[in-house]
C-alpha atoms as a PDB file:
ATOM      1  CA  UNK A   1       6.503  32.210 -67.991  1.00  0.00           C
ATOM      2  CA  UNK A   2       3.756  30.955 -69.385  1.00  0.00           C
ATOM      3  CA  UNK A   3       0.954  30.595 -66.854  1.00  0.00           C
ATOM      4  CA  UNK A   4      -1.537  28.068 -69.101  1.00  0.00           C
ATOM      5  CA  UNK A   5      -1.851  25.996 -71.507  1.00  0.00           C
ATOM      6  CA  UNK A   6      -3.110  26.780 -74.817  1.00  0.00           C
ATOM      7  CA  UNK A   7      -5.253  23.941 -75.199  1.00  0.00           C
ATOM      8  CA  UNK A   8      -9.212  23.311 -75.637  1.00  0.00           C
ATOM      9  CA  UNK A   9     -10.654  22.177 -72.168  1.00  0.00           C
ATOM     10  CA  UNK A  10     -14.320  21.441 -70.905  1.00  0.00           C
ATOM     11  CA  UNK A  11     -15.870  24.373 -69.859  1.00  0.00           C
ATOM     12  CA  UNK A  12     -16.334  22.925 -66.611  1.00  0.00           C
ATOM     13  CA  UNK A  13     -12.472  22.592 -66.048  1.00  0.00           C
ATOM     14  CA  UNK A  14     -12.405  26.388 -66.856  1.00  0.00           C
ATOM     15  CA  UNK A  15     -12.892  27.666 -62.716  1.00  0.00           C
ATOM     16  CA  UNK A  16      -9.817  24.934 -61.982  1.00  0.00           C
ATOM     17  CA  UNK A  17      -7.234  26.568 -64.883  1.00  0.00           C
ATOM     18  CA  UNK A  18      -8.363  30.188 -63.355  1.00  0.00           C
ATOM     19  CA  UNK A  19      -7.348  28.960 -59.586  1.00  0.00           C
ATOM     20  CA  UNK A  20      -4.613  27.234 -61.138  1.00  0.00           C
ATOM     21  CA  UNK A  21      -3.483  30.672 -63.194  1.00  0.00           C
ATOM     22  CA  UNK A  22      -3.847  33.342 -60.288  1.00  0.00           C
ATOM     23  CA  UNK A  23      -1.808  30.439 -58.110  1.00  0.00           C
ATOM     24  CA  UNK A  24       0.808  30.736 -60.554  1.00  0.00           C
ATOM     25  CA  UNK A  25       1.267  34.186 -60.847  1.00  0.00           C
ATOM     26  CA  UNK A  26       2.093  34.894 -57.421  1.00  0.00           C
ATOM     27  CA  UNK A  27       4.246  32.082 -57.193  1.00  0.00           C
ATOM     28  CA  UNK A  28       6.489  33.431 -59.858  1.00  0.00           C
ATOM     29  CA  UNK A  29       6.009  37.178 -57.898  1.00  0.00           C
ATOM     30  CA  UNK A  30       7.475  35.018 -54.700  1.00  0.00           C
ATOM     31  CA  UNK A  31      10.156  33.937 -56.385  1.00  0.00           C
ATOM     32  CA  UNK A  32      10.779  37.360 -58.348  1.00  0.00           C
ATOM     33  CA  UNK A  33      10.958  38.309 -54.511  1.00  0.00           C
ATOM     34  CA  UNK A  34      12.922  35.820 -53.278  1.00  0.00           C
ATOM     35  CA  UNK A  35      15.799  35.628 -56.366  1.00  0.00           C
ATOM     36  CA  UNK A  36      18.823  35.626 -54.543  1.00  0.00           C
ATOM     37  CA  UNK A  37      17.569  32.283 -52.935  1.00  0.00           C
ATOM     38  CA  UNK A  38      17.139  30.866 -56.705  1.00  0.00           C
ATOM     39  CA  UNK A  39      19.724  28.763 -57.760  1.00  0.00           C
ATOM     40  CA  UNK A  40      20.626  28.974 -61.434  1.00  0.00           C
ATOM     41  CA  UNK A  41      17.557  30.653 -62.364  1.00  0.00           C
ATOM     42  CA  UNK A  42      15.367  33.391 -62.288  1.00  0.00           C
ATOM     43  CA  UNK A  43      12.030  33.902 -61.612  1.00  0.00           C
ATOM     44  CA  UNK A  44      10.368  33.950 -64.991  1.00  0.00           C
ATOM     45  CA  UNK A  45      11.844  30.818 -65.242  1.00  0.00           C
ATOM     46  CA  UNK A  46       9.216  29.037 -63.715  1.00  0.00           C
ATOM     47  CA  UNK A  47       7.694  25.659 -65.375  1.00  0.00           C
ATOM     48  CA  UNK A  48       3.899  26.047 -64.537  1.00  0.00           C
ATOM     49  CA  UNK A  49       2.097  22.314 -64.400  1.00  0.00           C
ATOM     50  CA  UNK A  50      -1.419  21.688 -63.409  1.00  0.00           C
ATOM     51  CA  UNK A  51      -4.157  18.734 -65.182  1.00  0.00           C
ATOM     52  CA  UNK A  52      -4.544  17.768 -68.408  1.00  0.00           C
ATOM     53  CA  UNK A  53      -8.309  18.030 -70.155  1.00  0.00           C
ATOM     54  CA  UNK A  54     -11.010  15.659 -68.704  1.00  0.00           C
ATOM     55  CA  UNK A  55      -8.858  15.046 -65.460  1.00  0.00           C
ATOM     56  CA  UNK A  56     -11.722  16.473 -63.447  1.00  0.00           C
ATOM     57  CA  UNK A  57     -14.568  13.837 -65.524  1.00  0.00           C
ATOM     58  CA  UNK A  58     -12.160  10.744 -64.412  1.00  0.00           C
ATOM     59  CA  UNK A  59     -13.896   8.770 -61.516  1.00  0.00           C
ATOM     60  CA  UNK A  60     -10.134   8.144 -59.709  1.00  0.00           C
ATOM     61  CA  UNK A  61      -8.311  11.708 -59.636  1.00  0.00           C
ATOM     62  CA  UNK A  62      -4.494  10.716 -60.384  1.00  0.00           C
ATOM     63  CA  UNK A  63      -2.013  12.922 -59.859  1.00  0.00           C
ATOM     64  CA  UNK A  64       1.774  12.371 -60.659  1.00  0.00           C
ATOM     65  CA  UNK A  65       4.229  14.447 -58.461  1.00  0.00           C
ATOM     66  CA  UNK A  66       7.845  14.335 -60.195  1.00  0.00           C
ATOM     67  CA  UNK A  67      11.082  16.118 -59.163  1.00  0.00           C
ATOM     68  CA  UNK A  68      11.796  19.241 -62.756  1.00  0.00           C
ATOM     69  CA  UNK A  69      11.398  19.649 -65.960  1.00  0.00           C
ATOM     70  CA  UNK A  70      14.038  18.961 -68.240  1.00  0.00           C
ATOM     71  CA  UNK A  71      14.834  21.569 -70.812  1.00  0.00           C
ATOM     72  CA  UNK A  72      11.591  24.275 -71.049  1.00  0.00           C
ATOM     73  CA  UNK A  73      12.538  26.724 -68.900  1.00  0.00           C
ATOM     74  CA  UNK A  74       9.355  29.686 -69.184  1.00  0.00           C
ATOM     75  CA  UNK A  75       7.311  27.311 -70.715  1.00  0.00           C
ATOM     76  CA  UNK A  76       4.212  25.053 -69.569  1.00  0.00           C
ATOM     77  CA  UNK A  77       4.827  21.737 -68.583  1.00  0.00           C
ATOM     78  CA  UNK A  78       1.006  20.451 -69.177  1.00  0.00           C
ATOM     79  CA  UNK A  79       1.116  22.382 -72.778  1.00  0.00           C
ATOM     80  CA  UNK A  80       4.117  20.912 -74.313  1.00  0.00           C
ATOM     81  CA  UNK A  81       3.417  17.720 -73.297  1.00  0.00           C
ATOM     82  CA  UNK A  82      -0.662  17.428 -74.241  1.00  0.00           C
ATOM     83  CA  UNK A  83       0.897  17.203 -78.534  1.00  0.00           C
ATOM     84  CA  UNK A  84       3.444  15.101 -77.674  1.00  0.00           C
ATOM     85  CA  UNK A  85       1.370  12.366 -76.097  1.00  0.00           C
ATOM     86  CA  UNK A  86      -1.720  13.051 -78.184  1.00  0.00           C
ATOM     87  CA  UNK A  87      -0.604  14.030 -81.775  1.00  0.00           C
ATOM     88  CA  UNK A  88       3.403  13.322 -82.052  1.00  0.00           C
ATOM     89  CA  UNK A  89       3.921  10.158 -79.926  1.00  0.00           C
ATOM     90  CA  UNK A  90       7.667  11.216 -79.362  1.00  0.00           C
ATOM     91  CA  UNK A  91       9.392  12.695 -76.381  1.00  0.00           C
ATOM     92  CA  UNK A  92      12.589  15.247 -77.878  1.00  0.00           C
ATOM     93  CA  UNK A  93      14.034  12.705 -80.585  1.00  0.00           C
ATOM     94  CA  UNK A  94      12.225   9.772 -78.584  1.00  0.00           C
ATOM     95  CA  UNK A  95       9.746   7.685 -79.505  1.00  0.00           C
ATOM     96  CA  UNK A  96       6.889   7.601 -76.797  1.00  0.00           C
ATOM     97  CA  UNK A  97       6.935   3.644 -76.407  1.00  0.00           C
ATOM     98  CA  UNK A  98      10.499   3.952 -76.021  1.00  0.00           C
ATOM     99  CA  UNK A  99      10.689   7.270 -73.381  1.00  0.00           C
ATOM    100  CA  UNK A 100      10.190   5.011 -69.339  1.00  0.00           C
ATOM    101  CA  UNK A 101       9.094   8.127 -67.701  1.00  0.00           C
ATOM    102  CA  UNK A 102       6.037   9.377 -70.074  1.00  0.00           C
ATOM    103  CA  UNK A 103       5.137   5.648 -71.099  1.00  0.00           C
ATOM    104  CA  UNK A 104       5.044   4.175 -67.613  1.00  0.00           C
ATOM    105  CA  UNK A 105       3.122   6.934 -66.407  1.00  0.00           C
ATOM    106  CA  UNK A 106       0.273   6.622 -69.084  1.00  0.00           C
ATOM    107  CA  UNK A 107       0.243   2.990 -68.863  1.00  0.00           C
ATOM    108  CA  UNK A 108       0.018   3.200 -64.913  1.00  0.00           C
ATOM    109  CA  UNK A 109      -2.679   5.425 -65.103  1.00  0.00           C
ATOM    110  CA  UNK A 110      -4.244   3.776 -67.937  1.00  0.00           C
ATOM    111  CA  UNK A 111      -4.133   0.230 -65.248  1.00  0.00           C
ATOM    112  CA  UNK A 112      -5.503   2.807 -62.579  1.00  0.00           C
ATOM    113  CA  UNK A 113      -8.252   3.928 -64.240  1.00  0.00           C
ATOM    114  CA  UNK A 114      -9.291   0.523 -66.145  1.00  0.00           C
ATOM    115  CA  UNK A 115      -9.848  -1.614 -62.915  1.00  0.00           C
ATOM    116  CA  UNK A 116      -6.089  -2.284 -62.886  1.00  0.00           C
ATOM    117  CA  UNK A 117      -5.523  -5.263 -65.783  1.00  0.00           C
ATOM    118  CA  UNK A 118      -2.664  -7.434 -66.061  1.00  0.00           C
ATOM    119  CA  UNK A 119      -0.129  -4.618 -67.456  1.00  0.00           C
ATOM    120  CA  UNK A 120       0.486  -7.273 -70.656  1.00  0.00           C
ATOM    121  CA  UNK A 121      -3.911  -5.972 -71.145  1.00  0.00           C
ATOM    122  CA  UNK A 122      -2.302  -3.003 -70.967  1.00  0.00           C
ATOM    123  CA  UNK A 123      -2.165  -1.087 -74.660  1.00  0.00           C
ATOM    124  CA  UNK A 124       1.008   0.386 -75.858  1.00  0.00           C
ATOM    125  CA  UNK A 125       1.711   4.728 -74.449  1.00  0.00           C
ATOM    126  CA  UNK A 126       0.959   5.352 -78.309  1.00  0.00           C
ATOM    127  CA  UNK A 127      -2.584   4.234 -78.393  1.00  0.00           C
ATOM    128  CA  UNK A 128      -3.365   5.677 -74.983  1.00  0.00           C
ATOM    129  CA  UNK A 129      -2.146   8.908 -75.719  1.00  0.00           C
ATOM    130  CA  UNK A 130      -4.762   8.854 -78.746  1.00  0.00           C
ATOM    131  CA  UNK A 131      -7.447   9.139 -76.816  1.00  0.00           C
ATOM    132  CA  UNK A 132      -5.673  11.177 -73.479  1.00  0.00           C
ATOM    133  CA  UNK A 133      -7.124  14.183 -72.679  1.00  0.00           C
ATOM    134  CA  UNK A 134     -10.506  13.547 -74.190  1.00  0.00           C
ATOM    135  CA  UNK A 135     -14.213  12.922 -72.908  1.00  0.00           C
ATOM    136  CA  UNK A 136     -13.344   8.890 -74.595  1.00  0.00           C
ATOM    137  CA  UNK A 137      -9.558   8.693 -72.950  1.00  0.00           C
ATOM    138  CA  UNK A 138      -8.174   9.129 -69.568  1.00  0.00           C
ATOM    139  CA  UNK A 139      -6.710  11.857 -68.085  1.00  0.00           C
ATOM    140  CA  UNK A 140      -4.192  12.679 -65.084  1.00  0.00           C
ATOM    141  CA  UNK A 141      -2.650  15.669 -63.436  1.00  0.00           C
ATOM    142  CA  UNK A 142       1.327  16.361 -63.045  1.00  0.00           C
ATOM    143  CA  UNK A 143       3.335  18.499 -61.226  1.00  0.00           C
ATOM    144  CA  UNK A 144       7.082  18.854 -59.913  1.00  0.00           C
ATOM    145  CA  UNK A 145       8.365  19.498 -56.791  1.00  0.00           C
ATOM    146  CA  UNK A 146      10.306  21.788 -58.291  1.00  0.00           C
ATOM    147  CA  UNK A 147       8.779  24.664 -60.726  1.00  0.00           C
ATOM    148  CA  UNK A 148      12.461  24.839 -62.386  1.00  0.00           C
ATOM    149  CA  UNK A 149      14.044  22.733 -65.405  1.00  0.00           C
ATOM    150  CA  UNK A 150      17.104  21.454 -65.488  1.00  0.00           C
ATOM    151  CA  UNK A 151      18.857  23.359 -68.384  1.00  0.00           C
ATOM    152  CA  UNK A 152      22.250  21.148 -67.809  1.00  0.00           C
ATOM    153  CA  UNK A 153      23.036  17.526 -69.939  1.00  0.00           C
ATOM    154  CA  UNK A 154      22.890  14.365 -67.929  1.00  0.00           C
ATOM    155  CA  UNK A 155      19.802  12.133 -67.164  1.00  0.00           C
ATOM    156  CA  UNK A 156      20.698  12.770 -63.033  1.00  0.00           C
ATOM    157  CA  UNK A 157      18.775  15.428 -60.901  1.00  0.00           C
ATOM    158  CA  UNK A 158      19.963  18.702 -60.164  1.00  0.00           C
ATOM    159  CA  UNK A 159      19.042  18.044 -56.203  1.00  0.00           C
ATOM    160  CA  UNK A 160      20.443  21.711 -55.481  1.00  0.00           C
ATOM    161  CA  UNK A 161      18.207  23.639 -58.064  1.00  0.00           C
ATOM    162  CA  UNK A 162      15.575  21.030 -56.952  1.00  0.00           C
ATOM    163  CA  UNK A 163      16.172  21.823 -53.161  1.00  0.00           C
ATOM    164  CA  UNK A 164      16.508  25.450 -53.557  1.00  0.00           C
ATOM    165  CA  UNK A 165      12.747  25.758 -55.535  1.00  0.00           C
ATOM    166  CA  UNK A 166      11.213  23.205 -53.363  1.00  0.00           C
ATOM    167  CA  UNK A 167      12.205  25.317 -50.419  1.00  0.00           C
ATOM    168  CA  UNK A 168      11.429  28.795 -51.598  1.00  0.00           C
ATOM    169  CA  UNK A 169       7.760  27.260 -52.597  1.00  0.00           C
ATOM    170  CA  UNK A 170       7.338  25.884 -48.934  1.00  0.00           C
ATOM    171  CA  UNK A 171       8.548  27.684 -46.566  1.00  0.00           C
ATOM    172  CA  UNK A 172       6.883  31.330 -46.015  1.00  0.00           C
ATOM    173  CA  UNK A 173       4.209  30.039 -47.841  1.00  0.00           C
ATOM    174  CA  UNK A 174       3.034  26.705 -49.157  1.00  0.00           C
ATOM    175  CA  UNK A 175       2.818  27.002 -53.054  1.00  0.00           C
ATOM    176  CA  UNK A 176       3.113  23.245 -53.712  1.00  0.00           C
ATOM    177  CA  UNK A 177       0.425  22.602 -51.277  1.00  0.00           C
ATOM    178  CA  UNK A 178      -2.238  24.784 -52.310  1.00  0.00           C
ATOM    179  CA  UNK A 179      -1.855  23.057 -55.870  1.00  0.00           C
ATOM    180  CA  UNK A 180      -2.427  19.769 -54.464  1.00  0.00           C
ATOM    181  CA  UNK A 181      -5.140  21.462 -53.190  1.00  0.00           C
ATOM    182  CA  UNK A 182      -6.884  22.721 -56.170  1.00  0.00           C
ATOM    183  CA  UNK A 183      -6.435  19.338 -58.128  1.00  0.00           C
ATOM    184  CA  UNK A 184      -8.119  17.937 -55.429  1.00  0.00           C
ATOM    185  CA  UNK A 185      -6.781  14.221 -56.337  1.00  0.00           C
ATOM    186  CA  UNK A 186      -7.532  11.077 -54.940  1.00  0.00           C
ATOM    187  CA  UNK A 187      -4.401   9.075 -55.697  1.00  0.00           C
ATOM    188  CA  UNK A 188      -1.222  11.107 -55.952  1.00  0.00           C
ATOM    189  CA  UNK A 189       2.016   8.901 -57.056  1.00  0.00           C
ATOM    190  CA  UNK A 190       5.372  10.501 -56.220  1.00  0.00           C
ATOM    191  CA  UNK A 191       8.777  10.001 -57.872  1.00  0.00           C
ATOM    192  CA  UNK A 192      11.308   9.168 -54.874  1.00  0.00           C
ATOM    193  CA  UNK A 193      10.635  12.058 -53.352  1.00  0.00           C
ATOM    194  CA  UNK A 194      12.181  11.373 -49.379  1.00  0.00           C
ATOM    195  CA  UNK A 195      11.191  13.717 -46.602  1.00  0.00           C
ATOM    196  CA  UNK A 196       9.933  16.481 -49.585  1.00  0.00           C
ATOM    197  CA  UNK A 197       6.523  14.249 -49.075  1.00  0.00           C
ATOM    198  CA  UNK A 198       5.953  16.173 -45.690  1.00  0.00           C
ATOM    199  CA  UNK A 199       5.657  19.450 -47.538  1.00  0.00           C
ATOM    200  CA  UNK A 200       2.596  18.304 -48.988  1.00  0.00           C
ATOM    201  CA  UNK A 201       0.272  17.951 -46.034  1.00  0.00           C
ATOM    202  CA  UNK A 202      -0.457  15.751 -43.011  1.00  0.00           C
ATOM    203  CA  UNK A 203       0.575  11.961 -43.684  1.00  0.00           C
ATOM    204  CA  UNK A 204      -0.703   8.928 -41.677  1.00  0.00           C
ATOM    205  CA  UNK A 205       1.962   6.000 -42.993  1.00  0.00           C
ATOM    206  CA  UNK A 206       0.024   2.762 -44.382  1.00  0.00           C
ATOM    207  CA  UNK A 207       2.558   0.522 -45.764  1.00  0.00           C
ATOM    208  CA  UNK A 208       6.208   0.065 -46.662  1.00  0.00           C
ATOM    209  CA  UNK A 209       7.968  -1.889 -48.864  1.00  0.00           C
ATOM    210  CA  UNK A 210      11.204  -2.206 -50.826  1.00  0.00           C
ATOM    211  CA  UNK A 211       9.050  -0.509 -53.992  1.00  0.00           C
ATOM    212  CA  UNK A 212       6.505   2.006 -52.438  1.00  0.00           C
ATOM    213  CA  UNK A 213       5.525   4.028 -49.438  1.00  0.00           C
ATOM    214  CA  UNK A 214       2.129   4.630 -48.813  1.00  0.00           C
ATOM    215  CA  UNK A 215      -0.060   7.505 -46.697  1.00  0.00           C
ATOM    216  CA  UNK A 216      -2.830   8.969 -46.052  1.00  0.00           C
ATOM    217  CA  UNK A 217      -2.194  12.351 -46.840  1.00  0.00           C
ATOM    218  CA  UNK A 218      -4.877  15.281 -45.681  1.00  0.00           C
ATOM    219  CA  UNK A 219      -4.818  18.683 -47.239  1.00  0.00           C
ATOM    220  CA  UNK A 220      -7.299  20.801 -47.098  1.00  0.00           C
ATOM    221  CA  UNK A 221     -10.093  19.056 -45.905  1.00  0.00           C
ATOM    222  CA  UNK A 222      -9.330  16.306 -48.867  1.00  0.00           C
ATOM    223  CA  UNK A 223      -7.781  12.602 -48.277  1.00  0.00           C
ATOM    224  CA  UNK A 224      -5.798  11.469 -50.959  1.00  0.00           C
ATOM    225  CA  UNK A 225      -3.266   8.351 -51.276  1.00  0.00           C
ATOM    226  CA  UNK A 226      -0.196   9.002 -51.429  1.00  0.00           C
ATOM    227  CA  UNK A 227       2.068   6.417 -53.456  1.00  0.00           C
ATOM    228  CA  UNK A 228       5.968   7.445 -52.975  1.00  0.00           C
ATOM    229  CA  UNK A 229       7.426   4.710 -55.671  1.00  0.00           C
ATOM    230  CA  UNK A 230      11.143   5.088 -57.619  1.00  0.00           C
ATOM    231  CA  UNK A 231      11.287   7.582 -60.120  1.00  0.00           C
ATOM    232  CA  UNK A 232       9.105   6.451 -63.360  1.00  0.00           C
ATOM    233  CA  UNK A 233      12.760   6.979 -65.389  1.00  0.00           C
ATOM    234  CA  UNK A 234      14.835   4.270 -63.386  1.00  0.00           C
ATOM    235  CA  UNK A 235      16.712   2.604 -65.390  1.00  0.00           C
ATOM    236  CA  UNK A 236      17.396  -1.493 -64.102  1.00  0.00           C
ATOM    237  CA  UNK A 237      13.845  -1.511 -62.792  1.00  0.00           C
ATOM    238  CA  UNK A 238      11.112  -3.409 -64.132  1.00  0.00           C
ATOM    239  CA  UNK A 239       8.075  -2.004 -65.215  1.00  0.00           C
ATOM    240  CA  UNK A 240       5.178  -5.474 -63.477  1.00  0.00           C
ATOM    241  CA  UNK A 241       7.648  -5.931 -60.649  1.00  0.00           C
ATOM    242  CA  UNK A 242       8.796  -2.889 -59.354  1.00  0.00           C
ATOM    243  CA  UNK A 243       6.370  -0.262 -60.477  1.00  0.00           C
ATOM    244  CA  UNK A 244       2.410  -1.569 -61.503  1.00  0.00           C
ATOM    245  CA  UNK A 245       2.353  -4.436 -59.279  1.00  0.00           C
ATOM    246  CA  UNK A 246       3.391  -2.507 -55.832  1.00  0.00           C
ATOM    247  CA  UNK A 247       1.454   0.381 -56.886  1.00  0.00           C
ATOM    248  CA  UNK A 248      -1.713  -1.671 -57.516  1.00  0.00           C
ATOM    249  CA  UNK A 249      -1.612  -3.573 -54.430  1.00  0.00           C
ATOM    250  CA  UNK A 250      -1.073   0.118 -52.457  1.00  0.00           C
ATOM    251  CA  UNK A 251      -4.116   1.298 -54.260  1.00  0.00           C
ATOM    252  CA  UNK A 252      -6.364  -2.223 -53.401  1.00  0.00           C
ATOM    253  CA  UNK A 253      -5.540  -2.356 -49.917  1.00  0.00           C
ATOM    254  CA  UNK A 254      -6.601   1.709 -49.448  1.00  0.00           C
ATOM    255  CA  UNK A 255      -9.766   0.851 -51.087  1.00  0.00           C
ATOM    256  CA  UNK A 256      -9.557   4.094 -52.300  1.00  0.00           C
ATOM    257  CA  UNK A 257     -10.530   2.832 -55.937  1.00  0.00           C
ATOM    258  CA  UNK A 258     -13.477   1.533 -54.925  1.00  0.00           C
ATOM    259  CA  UNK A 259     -14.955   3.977 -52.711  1.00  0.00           C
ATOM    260  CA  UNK A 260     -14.679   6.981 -55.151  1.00  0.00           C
ATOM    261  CA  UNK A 261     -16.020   4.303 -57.778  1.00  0.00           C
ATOM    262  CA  UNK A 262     -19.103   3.636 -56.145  1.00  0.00           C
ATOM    263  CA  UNK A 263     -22.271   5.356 -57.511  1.00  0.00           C
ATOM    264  CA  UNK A 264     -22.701   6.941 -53.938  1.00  0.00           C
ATOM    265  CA  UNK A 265     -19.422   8.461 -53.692  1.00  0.00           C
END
């Protein structure tokens, strides 16, 4: 598998992508360890993730939690993606604009970031991805709850490869965790997730409606808000109503925003 990606960073990001790296490593040793509880797969399999460049210069540390990669088994998640939201614009044969998943989550971020504008302020996934990943553009982090891909057709998740990882990296020890750990966010949006949320640390609920849950979530001596929405690739949902407009309200009434905004935080 490949452990990083091959793309420039700020020095300063360098310590993160070493933690990041050695964390990696002995994941895939735990599942090398662990195959016969692998389903599908084997260990060098593994889809590493992680934080895109600049992530750590963004005032509001987003991270995106999803459920597996689709289709790059070995490879890293963070370095195939970086060209195609920066350079090609397209997603496969897709074009970026057109691909829910990878447009709603730059455009969400983008709202996040920019003091949350009306999402019609909002510019297209195209001309945010020219400037993502740079000291002028904003940045996120993503990972999956699972560190497989789905190899199979179909747009549906493979809940018992999903299940099977998600366990393995939780149970004897808590990979997932000590990622969430090193990216250190301080909003973390999650993808329909269910009970899996409880993996990640201690949660305090906050709200609940018929788009979002929200928690506090503690790990490692770090709060973070935890948004568990519908998965960014739903189809029937609307972008304002069921994704930016719930999220943005979770994120106002934390007041999260504002108090790692403010020149004394």
């Amino acid at each position: 598998m490949q452990y990083r990606p091959n793309i420039p960073y700020p020095t300063n990001e360098e310590a993160k992508l070493v933690l990041l790296e050695n964390l990696f490593r002995e994941w895939e040793q735990h599942f090398a360890s662990n195959a016969s509880a692998l389903t599908k797969h084997l260990a060098e399999d593994m889809v590493a993730d992680g934080f895109y460049p600049y992530y750590f210069a963004q005032k509001v540390r987003i991270l995106f939690i999803g459920r597996e990669a689709r289709d790059i088994s070995g490879c890293n998640y963070i370095d195939v993606l970086f060209p195609a939201y920066h350079e090609k614009k397209r997603i496969g044969n897709q074009p970026l604009n057109k691909s829910k998943f990878h447009y709603r989550m730059l455009c969400i971020a983008y709202g996040i970031l920019k003091g949350m504008p009306a999402w019609k302020d909002i510019p297209y996934a195209t001309e945010i991805g020219d400037g993502f990943g740079t000291a002028d553009g904003i940045s996120f982090a993503f990972m999956n709850v699972s560190k497989l891909s789905k190899e199979t057709e179909g747009w549906t998740s493979d809940w018992g490869v999903i299940n099977s990882a998600h366990a393995l990296s939780t149970q004897s020890r808590n990979f997932n965790q000590e990622e969430i750990a090193i990216l250190e966010p301080h909003v973390i949006i999650t993808m329909h997730l269910g009970d899996r949320i409880g993996s990640f640390g201690a949660l305090t609920p906050i709200q609940s409606s018929n788009q979002t849950r929200s928690f506090w979530l503690e790990i490692g001596g770090h709060r973070a808000l935890l948004i568990d929405t519908w998965h960014l690739s739903a189809p029937y949902k609307n972008d304002l109503r069921d994704f930016y407009d719930p999220i943005c309200d979770a994120v106002r009434r934390s007041g999260m925003v504002q108090q790692v905004s403010s020149p004394a935080a």
